[in-house]
Protein backbone atom coordinates (compact mmCIF):
# COMPACT_ATOMS: atom_id res chain seq x y z
CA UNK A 1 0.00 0.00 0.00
CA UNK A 2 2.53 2.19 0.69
CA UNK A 3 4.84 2.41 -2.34
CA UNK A 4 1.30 3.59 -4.09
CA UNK A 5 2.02 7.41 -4.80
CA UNK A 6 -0.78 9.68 -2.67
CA UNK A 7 -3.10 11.69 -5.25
CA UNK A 8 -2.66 15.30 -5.54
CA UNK A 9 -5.52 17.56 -5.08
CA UNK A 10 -5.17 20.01 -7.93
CA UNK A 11 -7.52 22.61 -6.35
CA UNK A 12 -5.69 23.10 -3.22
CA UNK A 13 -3.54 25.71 -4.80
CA UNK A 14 -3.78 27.86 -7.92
CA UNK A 15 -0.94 29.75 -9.75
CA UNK A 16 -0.76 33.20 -8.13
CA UNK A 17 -0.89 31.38 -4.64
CA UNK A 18 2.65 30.32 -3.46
CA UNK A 19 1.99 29.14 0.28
CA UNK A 20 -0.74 27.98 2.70
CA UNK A 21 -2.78 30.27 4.44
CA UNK A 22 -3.05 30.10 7.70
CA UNK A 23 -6.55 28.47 7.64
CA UNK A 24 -4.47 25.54 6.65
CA UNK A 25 -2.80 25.14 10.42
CA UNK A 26 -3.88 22.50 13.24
CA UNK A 27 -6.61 24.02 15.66
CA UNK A 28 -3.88 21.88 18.48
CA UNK A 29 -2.56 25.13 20.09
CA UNK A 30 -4.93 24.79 22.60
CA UNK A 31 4.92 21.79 41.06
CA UNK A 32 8.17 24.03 42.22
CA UNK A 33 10.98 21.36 42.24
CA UNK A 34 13.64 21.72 39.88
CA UNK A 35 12.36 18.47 37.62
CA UNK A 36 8.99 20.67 37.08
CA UNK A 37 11.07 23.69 35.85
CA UNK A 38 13.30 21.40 33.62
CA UNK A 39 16.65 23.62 32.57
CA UNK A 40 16.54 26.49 29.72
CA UNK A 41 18.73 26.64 27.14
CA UNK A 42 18.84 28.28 23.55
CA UNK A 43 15.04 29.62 24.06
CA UNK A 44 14.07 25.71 25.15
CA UNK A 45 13.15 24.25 28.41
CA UNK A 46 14.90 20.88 28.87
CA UNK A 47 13.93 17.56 31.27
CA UNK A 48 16.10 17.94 34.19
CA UNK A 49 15.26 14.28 35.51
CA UNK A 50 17.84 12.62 33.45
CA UNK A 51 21.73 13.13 34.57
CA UNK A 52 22.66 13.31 31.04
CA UNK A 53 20.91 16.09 28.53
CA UNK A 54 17.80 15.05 26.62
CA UNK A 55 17.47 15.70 22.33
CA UNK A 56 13.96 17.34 22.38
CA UNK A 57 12.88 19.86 24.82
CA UNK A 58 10.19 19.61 27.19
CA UNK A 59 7.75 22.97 26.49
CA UNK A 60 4.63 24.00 25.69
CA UNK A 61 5.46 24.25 22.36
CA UNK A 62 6.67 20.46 22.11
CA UNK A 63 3.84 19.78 23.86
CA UNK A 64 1.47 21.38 21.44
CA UNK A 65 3.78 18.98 18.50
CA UNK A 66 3.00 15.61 20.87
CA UNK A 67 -0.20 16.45 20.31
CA UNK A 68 -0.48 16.90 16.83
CA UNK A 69 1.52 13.48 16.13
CA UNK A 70 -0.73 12.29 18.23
CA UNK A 71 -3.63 13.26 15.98
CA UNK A 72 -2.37 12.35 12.63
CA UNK A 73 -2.23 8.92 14.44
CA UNK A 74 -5.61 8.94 14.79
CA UNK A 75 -6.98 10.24 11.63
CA UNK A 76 -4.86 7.85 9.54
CA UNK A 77 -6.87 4.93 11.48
CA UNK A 78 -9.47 6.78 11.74
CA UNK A 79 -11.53 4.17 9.50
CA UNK A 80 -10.89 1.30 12.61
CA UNK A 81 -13.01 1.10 15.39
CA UNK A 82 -10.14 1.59 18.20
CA UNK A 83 -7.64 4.23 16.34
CA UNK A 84 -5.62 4.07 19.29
CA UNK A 85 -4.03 0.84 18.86
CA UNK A 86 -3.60 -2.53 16.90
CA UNK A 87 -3.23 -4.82 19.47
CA UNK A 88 -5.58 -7.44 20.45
CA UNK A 89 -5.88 -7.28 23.94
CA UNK A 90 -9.91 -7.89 24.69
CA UNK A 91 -12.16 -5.85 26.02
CA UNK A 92 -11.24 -6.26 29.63
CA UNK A 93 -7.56 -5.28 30.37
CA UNK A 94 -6.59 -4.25 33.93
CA UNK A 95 -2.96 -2.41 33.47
CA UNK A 96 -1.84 -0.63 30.48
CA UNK A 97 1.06 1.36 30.30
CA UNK A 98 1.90 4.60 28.33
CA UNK A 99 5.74 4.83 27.99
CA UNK A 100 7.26 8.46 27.11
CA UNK A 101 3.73 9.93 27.26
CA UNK A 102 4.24 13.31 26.00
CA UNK A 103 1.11 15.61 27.17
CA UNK A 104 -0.61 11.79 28.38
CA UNK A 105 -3.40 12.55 25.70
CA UNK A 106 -3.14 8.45 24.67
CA UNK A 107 -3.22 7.58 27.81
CA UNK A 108 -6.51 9.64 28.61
CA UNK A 109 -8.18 8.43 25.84
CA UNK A 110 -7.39 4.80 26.38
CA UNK A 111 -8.47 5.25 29.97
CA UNK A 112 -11.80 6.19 28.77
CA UNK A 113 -11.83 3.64 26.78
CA UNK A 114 -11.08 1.10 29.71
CA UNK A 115 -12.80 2.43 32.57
CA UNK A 116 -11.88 -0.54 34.44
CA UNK A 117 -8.17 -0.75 33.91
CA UNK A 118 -5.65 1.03 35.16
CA UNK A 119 -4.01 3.46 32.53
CA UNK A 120 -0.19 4.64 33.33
CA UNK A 121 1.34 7.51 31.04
CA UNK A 122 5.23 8.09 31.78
CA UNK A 123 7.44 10.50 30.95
CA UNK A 124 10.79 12.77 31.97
CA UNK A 125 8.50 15.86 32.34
CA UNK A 126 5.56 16.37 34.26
CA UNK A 127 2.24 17.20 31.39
CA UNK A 128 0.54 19.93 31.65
CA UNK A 129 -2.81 18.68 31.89
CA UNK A 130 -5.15 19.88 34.58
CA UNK A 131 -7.98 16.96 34.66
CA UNK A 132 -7.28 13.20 34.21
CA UNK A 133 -10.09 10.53 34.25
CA UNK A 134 -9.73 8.58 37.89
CA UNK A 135 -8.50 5.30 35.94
CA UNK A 136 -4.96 6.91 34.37
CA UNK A 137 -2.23 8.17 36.65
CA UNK A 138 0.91 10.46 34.81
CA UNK A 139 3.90 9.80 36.43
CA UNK A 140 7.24 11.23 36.33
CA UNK A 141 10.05 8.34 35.59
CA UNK A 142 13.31 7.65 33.77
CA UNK A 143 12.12 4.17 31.64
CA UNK A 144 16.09 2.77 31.96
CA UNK A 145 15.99 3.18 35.86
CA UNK A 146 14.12 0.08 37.23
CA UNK A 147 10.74 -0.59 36.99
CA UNK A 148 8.88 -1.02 40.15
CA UNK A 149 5.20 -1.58 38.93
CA UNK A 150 3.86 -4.80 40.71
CA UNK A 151 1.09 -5.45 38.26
CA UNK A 152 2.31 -6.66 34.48
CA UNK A 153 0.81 -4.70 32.24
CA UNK A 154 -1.54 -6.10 29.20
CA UNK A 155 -0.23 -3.08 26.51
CA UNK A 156 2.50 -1.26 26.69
CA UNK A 157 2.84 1.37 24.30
CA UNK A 158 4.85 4.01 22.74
CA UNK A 159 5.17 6.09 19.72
CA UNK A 160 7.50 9.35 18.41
CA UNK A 161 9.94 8.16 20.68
CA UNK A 162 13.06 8.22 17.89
CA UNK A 163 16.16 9.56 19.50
CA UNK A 164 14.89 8.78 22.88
CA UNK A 165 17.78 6.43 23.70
CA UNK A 166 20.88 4.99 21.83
CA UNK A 167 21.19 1.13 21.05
CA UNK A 168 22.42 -0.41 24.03
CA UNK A 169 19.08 1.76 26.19
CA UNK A 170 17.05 0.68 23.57
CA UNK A 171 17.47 -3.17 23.97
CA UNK A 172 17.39 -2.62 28.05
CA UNK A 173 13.66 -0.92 27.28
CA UNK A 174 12.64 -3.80 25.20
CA UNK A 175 13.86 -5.67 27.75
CA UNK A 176 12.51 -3.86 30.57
CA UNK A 177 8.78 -3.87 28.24
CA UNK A 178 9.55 -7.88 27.86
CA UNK A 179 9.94 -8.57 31.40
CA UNK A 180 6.64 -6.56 32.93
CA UNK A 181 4.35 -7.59 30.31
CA UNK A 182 2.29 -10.36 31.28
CA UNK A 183 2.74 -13.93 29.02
CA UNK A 184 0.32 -13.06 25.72
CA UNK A 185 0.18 -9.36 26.69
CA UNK A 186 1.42 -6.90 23.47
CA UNK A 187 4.13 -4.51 22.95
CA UNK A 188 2.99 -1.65 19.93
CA UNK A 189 5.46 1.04 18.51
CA UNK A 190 4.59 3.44 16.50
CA UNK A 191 7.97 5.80 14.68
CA UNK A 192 8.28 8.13 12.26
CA UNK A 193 11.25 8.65 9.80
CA UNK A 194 12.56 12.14 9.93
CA UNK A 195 13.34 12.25 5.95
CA UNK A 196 11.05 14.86 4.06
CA UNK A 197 10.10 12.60 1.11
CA UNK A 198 8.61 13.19 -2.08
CA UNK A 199 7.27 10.57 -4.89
CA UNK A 200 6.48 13.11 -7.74
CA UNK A 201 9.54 15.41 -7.95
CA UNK A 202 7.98 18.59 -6.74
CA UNK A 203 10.59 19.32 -4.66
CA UNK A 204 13.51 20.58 -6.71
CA UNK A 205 16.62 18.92 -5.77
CA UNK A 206 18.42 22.10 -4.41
CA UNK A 207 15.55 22.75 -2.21
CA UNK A 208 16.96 23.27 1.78
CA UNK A 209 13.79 20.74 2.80
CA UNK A 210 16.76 17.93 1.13
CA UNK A 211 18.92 19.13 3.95
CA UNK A 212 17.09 18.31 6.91
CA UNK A 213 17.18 14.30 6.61
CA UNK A 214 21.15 14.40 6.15
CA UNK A 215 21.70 16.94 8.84
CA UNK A 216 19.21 15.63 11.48
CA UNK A 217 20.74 11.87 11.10
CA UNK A 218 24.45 13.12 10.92
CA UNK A 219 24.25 15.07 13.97
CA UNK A 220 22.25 12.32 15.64
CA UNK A 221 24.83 9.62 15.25
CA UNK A 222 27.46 11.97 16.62
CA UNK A 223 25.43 12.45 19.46
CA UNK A 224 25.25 8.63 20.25
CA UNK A 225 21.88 8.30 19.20
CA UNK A 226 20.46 7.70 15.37
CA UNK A 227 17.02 8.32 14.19
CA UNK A 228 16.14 5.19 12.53
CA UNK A 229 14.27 3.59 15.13
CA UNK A 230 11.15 3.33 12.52
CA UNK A 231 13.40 0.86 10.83
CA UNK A 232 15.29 -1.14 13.49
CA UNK A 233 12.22 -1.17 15.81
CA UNK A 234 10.46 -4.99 14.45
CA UNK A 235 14.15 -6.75 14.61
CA UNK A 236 14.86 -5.38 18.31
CA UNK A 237 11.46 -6.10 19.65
CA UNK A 238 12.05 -9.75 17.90
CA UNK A 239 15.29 -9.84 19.27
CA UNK A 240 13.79 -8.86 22.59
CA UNK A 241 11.61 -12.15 23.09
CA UNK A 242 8.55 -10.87 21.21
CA UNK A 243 5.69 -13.47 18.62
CA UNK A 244 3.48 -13.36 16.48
CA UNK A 245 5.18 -9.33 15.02
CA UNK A 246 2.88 -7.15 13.27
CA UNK A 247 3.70 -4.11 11.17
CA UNK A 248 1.65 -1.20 9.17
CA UNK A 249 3.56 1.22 7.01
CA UNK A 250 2.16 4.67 6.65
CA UNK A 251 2.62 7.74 4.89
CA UNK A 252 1.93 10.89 6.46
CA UNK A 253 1.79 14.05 3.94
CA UNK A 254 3.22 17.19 5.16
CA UNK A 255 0.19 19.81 4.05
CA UNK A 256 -3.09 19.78 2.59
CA UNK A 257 -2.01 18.54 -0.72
CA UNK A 258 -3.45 14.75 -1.03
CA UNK A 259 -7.10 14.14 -2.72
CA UNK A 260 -8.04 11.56 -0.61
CA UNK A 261 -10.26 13.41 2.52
CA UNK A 262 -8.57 11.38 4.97
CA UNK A 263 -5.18 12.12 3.76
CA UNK A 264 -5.57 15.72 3.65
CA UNK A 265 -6.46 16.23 7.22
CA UNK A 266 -3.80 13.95 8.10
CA UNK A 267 -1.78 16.19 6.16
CA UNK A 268 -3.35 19.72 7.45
CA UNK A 269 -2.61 18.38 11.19
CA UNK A 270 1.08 17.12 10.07
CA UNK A 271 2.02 20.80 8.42
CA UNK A 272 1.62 22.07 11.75
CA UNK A 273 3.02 18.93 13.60
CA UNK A 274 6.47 20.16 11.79
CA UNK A 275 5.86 23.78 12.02
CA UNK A 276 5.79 24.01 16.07
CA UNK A 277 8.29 20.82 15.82
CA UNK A 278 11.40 21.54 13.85
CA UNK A 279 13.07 24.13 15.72
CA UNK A 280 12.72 21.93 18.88
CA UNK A 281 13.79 18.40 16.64
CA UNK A 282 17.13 20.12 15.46
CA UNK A 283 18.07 23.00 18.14
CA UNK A 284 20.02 20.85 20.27
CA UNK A 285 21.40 18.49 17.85
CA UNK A 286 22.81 20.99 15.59
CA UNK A 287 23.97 23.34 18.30
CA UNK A 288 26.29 20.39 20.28
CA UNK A 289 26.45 18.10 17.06
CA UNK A 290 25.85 20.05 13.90
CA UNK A 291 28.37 20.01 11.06
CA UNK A 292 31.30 20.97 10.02
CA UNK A 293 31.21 22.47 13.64
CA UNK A 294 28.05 22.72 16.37
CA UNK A 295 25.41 26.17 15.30
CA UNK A 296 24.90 28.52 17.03
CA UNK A 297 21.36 29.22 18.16
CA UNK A 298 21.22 31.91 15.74
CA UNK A 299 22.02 29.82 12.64
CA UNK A 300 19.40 27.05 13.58
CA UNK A 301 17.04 30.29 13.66
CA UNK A 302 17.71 31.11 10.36
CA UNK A 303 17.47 27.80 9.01
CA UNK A 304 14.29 26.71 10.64
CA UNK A 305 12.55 29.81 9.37
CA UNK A 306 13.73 28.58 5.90
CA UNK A 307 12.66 25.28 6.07
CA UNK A 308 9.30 26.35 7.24
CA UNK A 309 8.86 28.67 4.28
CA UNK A 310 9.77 26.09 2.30
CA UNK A 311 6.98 23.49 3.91
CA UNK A 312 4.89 26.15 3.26
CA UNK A 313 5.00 25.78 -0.75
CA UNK A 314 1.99 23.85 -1.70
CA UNK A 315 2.94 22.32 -5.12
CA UNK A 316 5.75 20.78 -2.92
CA UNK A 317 3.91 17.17 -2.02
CA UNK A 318 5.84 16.06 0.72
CA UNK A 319 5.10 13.74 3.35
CA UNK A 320 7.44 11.00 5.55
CA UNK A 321 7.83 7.18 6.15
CA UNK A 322 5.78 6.26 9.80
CA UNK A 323 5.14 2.61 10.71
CA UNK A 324 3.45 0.51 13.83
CA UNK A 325 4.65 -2.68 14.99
CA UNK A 326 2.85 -4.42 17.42
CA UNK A 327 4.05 -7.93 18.63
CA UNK A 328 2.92 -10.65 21.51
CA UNK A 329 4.83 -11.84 25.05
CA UNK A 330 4.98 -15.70 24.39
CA UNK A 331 2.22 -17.89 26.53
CA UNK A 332 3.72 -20.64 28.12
CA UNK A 333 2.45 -23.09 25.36
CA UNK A 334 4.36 -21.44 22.90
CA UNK A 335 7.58 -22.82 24.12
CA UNK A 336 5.75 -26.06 24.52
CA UNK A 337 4.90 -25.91 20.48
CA UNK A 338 8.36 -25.15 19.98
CA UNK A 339 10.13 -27.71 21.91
CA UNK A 340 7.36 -30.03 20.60
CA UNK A 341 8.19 -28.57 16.71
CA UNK A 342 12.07 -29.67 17.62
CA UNK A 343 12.02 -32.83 18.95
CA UNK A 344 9.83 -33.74 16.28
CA UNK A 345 12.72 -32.38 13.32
């Protein structure tokens, strides 16, 4: 499904009309210890729970981007009955678990959904969310510390977490996921690729939006950290324990281009997804990591407000790579089969 070009609306743009309009954007604009105030630096306020610093910044203004990936989630499922999640864990779960939360609108939702489970949301920073349903609790908590949650959990869940952790913390998570789900309870993932694609050549090849992949990844990997979990993420849960893997590929346009209804409000919420993201995605990479040597705050200003101009160009049809993997803990009989399945050979 996905190496299918997505159609082009040819009315959302006419000749004398060179960017969006603002009518285009996402409607998704909407404690005194030192982990609630998080650090500043370079405009941004940082996580101060970690000893080590932290790739995306923990503001209202990432905030307001969680909550837009959140959405084009949603609409690009929007066709299931549960948009929320693939996995088939019944009707009657009692602990789910919402790792790197963001603003903990998942785990809200899903607690409605449940009302008789218990829904956690985690993350480094405290969201700023004034009402929760009684059923989901937000917690503040470092996911390679230990985990100290008595109940295994029936889901555990997590999605736009690229760049969250290097290789060796990502195997201890899936590890850490592995060992407090319950046998036959599911892990789901869902990543995005930071690449700004493009199937039709719209976007000329000197275009600066060709710059942000490279420049992103490169300074990544010299921080320690790539941005590829959307395609190591199905091999490292497998190599983690996990059955019976699932995947979904999507794409998710960046603007109101497509034709398709459901594609263009994926794509109207995912044009301001990357305008209130990019300057957080890339102002700390580029400033300790960038290349030839790290920005300065002033340069990644620049640059931002030229890639959003850009991203503003409507006869540019971009969009990038997102997928969801979703996979099982083994029941007890499935290492029966298997022992059964050798001895047998």
């Amino acid at each position: 499904m996905t190496d299918q070009a997505i159609a082009v609306d040819p009315d959302v743009y006419s000749n004398d009309v060179n960017t969006y309009p603002d009518d285009w954007q996402s409607e998704t604009t909407s404690i005194g210890s030192s982990i609630y105030r998080g650090f500043l630096e370079n405009g941004r306020r940082y996580q101060s729970l970690r000893n080590e610093e932290y790739m995306v910044p923990s503001d209202d203004q990432m905030f307001e981007t969680y909550e837009a990936g959140h959405l084009v989630t949603i609409i690009l499922d929007s066709e299931r009955e549960n948009p929320l999640f693939r996995s088939p864990i019944g009707d009657d779960p009692k602990h789910i678990l919402d790792l790197g939360t963001g603003k903990g609108v998942w785990a809200i939702d899903v607690a409605d959904m449940f009302p008789n489970a218990t829904v956690r949301g985690v993350d480094l920073f405290p969201p700023p969310v004034s009402w929760l349903p009684p059923n989901c609790v937000l917690e503040v908590d470092d996911a390679l510390q230990s985990w100290t949650w008595r109940e295994p959990f029936d889901l555990i869940y997590m999605r736009i977490m690229t760049g969250a952790f290097n290789d060796k913390e990502w195997d201890q998570v899936y590890k850490q996921c592995y060992d407090n789900l319950r046998p036959g309870g599911w892990i789901e993932q869902v990543e995005a690729s930071p690449v700004i694609e493009c199937d039709d050549g719209s976007v000329p090849k000197d275009s600066i939006l060709n710059t942000w992949g490279p420049n992103t990844r490169e300074s990544a990997i010299k921080s320690g950290r790539d941005l590829d979990a959307i395609d190591h993420m199905k091999e490292s849960i497998r190599t983690a324990g996990f059955v019976d893997i699932h995947e979904q590929e999507y794409k998710w346009p960046i603007g109101p281009w497509p034709r398709d209804k459901k594609y263009k409000e994926a794509g109207t919420v995912n044009f301001q997804h990357w305008l209130s993201g990019m300057e957080g995605w890339c102002m700390w990479l580029l400033t300790k990591f960038g290349s030839p040597a790290p920005w300065t705050k002033e340069e990644v200003l620049v640059y931002v407000a030229k890639l959003r101009k850009e991203i503003k160009i409507p006869r540019y049809h971009t969009y990038q790579r997102a997928r969801r993997v979703w996979a099982r803990k083994p029941l007890p009989e499935d290492s029966s089969a298997k022992e059964k399945e050798i001895k047998k050979e």
